[in-house]
N, C-alpha and C. Protein backbone atom coordinates (compact mmCIF):
# COMPACT_ATOMS: atom_id res chain seq x y z
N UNK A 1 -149.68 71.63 -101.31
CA UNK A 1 -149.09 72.60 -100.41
C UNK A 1 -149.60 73.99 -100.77
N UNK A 2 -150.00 74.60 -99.67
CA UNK A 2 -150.50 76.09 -100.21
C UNK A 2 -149.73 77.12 -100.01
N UNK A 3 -148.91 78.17 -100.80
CA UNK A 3 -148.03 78.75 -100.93
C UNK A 3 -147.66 79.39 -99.59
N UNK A 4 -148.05 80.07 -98.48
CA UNK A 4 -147.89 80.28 -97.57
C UNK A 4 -146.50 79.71 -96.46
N UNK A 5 -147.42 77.63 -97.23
CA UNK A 5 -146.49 77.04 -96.32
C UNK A 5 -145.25 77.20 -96.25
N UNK A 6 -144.61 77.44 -97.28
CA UNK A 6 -143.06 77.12 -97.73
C UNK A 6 -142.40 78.71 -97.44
N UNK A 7 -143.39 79.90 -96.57
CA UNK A 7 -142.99 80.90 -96.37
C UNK A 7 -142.43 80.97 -95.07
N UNK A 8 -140.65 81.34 -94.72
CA UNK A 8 -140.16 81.06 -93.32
C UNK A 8 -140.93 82.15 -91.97
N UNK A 9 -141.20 83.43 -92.89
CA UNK A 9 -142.00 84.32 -92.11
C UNK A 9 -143.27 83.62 -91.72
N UNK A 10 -144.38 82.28 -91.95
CA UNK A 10 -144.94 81.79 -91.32
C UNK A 10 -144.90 80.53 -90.48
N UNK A 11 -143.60 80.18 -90.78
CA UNK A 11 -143.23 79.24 -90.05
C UNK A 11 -142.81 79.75 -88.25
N UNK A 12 -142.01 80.95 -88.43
CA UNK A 12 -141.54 81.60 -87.54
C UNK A 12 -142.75 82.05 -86.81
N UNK A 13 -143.72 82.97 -87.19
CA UNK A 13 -144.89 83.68 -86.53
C UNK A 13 -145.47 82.27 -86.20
N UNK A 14 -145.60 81.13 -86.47
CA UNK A 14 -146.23 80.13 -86.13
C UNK A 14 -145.32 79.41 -84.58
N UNK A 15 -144.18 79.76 -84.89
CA UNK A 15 -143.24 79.43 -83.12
C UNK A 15 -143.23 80.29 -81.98
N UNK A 16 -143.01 81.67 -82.93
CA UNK A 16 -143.48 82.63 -81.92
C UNK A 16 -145.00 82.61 -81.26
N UNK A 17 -146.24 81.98 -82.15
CA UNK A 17 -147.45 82.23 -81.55
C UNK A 17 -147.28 80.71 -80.23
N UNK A 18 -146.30 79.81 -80.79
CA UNK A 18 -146.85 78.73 -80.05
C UNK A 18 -146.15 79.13 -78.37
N UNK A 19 -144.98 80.11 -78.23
CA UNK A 19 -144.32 80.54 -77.14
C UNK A 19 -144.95 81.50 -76.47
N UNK A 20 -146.00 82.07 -77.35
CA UNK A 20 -146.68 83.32 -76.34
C UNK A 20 -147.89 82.47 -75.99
N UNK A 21 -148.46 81.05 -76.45
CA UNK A 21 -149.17 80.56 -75.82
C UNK A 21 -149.18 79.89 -74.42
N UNK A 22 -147.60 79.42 -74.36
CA UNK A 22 -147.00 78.83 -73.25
C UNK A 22 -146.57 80.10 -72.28
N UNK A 23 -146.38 81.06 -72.75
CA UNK A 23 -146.13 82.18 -71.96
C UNK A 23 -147.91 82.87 -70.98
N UNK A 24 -148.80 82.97 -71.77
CA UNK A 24 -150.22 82.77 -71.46
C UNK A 24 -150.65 81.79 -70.40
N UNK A 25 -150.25 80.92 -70.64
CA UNK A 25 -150.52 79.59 -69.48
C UNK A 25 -150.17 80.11 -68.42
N UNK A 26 -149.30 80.79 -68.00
CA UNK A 26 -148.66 81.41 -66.83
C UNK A 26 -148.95 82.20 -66.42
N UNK A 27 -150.72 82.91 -66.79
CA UNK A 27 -151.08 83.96 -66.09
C UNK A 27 -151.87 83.51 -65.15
N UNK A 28 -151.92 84.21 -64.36
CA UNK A 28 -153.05 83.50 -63.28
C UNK A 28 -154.47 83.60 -63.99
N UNK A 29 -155.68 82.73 -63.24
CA UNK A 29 -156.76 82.12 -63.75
C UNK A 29 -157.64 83.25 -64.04
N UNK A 30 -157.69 83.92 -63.36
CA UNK A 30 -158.53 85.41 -63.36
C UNK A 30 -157.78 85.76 -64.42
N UNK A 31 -156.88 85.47 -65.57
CA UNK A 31 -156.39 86.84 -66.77
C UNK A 31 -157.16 85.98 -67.61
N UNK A 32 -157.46 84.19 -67.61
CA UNK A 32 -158.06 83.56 -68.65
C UNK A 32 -158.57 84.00 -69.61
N UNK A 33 -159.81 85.07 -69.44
CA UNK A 33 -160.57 85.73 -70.67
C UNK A 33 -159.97 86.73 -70.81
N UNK A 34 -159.10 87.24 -70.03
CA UNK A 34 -158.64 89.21 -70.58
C UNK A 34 -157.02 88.91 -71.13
N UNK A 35 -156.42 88.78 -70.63
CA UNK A 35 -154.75 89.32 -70.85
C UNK A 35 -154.64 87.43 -71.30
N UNK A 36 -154.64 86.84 -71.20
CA UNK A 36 -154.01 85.52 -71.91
C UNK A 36 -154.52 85.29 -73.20
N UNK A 37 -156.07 85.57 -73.18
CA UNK A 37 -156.51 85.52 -74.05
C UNK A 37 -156.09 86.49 -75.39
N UNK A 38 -156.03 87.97 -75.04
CA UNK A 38 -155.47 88.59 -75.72
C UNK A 38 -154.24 88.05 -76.07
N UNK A 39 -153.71 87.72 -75.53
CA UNK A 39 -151.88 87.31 -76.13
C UNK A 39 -152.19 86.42 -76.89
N UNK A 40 -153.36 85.52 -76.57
CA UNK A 40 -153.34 84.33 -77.56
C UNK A 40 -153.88 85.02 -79.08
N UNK A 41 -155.07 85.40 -78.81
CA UNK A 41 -155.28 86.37 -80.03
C UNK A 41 -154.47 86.74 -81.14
N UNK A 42 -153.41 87.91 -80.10
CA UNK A 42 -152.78 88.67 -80.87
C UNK A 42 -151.64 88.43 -81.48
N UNK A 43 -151.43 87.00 -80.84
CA UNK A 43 -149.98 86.05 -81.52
C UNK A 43 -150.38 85.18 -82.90
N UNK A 44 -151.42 84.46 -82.21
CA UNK A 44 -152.21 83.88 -83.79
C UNK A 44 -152.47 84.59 -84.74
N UNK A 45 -152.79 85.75 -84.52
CA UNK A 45 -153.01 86.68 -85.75
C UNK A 45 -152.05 87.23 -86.42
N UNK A 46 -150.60 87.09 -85.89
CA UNK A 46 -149.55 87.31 -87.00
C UNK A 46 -149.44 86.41 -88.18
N UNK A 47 -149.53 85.40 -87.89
CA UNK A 47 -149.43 83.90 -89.04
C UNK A 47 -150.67 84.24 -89.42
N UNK A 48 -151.98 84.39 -89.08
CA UNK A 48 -153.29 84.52 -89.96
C UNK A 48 -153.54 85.43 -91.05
N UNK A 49 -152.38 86.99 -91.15
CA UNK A 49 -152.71 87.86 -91.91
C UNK A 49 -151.69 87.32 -92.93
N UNK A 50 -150.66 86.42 -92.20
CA UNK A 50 -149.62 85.78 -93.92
C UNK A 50 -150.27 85.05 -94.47
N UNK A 51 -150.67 84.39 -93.84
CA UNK A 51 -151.88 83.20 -94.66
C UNK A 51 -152.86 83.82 -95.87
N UNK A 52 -153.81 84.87 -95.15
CA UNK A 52 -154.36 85.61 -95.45
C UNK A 52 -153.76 86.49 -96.71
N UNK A 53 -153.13 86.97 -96.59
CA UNK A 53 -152.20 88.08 -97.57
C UNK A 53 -151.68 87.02 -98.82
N UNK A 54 -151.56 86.27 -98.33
CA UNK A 54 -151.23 84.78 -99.35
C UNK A 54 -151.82 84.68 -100.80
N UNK A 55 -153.05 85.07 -100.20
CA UNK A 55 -154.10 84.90 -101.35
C UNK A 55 -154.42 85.83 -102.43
N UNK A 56 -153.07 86.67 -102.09
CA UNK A 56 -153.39 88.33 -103.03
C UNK A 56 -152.25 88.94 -103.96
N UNK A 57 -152.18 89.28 -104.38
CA UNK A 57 -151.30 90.28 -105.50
C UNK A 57 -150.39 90.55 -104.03
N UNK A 58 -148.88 91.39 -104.72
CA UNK A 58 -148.04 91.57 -104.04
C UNK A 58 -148.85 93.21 -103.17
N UNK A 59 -149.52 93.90 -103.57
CA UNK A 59 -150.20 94.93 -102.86
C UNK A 59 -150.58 95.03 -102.09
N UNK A 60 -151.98 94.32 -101.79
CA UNK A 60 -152.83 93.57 -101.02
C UNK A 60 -151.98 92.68 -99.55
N UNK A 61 -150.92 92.37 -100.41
CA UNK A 61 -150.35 90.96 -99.38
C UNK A 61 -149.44 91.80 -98.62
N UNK A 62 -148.97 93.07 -98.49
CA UNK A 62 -147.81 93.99 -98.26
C UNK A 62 -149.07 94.88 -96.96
N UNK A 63 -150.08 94.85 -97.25
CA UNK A 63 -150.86 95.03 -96.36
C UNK A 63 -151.45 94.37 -95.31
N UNK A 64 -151.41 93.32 -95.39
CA UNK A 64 -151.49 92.48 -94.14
C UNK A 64 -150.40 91.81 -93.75
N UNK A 65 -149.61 91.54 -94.79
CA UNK A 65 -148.29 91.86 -93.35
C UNK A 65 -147.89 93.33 -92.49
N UNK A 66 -147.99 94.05 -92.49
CA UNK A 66 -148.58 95.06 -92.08
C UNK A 66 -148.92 95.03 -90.34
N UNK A 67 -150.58 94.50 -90.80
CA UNK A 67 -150.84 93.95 -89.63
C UNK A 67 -150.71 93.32 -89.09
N UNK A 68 -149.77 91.87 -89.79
CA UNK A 68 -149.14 91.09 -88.69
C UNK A 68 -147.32 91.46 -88.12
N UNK A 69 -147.36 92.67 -88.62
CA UNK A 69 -146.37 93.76 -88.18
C UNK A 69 -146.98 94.30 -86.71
N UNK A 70 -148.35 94.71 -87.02
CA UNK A 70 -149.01 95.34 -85.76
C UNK A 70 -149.57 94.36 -84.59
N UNK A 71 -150.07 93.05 -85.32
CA UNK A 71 -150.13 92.36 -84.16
C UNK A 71 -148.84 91.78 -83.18
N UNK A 72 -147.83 91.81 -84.18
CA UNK A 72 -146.79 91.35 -83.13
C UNK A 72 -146.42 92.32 -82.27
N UNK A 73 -146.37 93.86 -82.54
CA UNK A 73 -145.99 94.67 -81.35
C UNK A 73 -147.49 94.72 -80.41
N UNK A 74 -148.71 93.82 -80.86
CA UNK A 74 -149.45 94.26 -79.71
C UNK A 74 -148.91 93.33 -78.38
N UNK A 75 -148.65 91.81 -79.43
CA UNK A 75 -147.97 91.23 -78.22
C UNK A 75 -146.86 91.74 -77.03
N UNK A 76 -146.22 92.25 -77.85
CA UNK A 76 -145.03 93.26 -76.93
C UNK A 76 -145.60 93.94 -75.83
N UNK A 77 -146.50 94.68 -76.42
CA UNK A 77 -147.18 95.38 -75.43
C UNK A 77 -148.16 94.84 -74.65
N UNK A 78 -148.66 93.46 -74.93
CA UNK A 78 -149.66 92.81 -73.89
C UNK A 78 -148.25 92.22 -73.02
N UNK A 79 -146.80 91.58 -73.05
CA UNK A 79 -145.87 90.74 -73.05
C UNK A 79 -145.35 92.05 -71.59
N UNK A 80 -145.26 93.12 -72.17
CA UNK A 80 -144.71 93.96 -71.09
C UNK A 80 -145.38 94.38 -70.13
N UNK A 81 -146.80 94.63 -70.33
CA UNK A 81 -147.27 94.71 -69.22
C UNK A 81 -148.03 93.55 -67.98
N UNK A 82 -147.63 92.30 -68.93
CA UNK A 82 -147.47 91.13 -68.19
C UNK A 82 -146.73 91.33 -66.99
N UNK A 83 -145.33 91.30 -67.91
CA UNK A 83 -143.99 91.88 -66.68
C UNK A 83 -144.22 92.37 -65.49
N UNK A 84 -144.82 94.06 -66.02
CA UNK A 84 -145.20 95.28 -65.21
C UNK A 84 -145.51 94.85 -63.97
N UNK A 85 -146.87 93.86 -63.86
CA UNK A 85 -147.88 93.49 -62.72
C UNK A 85 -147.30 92.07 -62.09
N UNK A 86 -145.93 91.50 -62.92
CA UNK A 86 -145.09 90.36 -62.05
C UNK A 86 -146.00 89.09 -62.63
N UNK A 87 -146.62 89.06 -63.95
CA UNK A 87 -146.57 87.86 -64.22
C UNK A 87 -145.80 87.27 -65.24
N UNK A 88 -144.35 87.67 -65.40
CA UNK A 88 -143.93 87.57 -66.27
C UNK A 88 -142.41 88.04 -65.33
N UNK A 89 -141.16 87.09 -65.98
CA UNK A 89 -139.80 87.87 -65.37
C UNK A 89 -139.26 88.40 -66.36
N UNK A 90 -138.22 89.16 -65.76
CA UNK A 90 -137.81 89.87 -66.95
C UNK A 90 -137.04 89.57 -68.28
N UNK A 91 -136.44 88.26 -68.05
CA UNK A 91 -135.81 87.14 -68.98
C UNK A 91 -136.73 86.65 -69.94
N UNK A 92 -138.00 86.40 -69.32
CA UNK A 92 -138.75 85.87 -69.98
C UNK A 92 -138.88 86.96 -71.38
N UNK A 93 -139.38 88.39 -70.76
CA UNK A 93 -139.74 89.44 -71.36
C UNK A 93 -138.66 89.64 -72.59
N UNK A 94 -137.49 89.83 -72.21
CA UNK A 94 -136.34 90.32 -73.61
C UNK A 94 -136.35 89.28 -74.03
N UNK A 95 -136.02 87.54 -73.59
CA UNK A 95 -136.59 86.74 -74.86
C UNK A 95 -137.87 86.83 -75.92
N UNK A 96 -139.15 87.06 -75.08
CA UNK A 96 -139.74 87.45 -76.33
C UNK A 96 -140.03 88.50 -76.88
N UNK A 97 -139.61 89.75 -76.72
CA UNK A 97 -138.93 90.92 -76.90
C UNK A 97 -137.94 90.82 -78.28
N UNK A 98 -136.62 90.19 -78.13
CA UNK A 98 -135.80 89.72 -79.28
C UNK A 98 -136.54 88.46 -80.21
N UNK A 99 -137.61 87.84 -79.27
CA UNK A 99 -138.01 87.07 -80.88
C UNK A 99 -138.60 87.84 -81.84
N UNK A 100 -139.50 88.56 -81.13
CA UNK A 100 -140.66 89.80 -81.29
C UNK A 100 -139.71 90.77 -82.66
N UNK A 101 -138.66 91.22 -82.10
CA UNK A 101 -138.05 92.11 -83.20
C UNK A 101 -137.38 91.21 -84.57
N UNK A 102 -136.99 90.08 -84.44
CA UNK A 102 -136.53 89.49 -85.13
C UNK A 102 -137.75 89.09 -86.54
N UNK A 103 -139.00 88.53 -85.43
CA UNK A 103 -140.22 88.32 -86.58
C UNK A 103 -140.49 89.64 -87.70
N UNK A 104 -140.62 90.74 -86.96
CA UNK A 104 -140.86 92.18 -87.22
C UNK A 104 -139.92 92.42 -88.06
N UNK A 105 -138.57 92.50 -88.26
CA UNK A 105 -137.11 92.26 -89.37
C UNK A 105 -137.57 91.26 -89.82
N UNK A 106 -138.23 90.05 -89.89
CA UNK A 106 -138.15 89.09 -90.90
C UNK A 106 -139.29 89.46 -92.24
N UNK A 107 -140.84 89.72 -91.44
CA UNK A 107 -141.33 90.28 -91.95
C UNK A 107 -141.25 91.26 -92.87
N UNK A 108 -140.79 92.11 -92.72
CA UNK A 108 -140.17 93.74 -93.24
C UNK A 108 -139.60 93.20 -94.22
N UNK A 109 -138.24 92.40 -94.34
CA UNK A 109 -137.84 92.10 -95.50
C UNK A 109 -138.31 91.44 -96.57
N UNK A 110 -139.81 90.11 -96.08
CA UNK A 110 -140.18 89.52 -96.77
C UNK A 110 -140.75 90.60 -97.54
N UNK A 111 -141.63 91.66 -96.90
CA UNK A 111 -142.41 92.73 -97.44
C UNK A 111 -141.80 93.53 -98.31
N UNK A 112 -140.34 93.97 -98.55
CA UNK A 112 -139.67 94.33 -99.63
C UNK A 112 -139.54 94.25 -100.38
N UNK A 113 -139.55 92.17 -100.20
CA UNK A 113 -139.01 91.34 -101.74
C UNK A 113 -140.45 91.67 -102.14
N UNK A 114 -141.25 91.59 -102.20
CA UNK A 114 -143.01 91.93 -102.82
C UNK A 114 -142.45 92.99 -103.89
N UNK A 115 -141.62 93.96 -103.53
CA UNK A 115 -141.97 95.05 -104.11
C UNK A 115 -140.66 95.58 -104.61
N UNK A 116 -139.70 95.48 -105.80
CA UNK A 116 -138.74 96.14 -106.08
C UNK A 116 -138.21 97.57 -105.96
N UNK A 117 -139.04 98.56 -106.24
CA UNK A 117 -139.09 99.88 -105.76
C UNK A 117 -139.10 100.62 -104.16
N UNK A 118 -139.44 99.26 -103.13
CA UNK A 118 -139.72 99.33 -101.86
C UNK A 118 -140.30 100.44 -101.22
C-alpha cells in the first residue's frame, strides 16, 4: 500500500474527481476538448498533487496540496460557468459547490496536521 492510499483527503478528491467527470459528460459535444475536458483535468489533478506531495517531507507536501487547493477552486470556476451558459442547473452547481468546499476544509486541515506551528 502506498501511503497516500490510506489518506481520506485522497479518497475524497478521488469521488469528487469521479462526479465532475459525470458532470462533464453533460456538456454538449462541441465543449469535448475545451470546458469538459478542462473539468476533467482540473478534478484529476486534485488527487494527483496528494499523491504527488506523498512522496515528500511535510514542506514540500504542504505545497502541493496547495495546488490541489487551487485545482479544486478551478473546478468551481469551470462548474459555474458551466451553469452561467445553462449547461449545468443550479442544484447541480451548490452540490458541487458544497462538495468543492468541504474537499478544500478537508484538505486545509490535513495541511495543518503536517505542521504543528501551522
Amino acid at each position: 500500500m502506498f501511503r497516500f492510499e490510506s489518506l481520506e483527503i485522497w479518497k475524497s478528491a478521488g469521488s469528487y474527481a469521479k462526479n465532475c467527470y459525470i458532470l462533464a459528460n453533460k456538456f454538449p459535444a462541441t465543449e469535448k476538448f475545451s470546458l469538459s475536458d478542462q473539468l476533467r483535468r482540473a478534478s484529476i489533478s486534485i488527487s494527483n498533487n496528494i499523491v504527488e506531495g506523498s512522496a515528500f517531507g511535510p514542506v514540500k507536501f504542504r505545497n502541493y496540496l496547495d495546488i490541489s487547493i487551487g485545482s479544486d477552486l478551478e473546478t468551481v470556476n469551470i462548474i459555474s460557468f458551466a451553469c452561467d451558459v445553462g449547461y449545468l442547473g443550479s442544484k447541480e452547481k451548490e452540490k458541487m459547490y458544497s462538495d468543492a468546499e468541504i474537499l478544500i476544509r478537508k484538505i486545509t486541515s490535513f495541511k495543518r496536521s503536517l505542521n504543528p506551528n501551522r
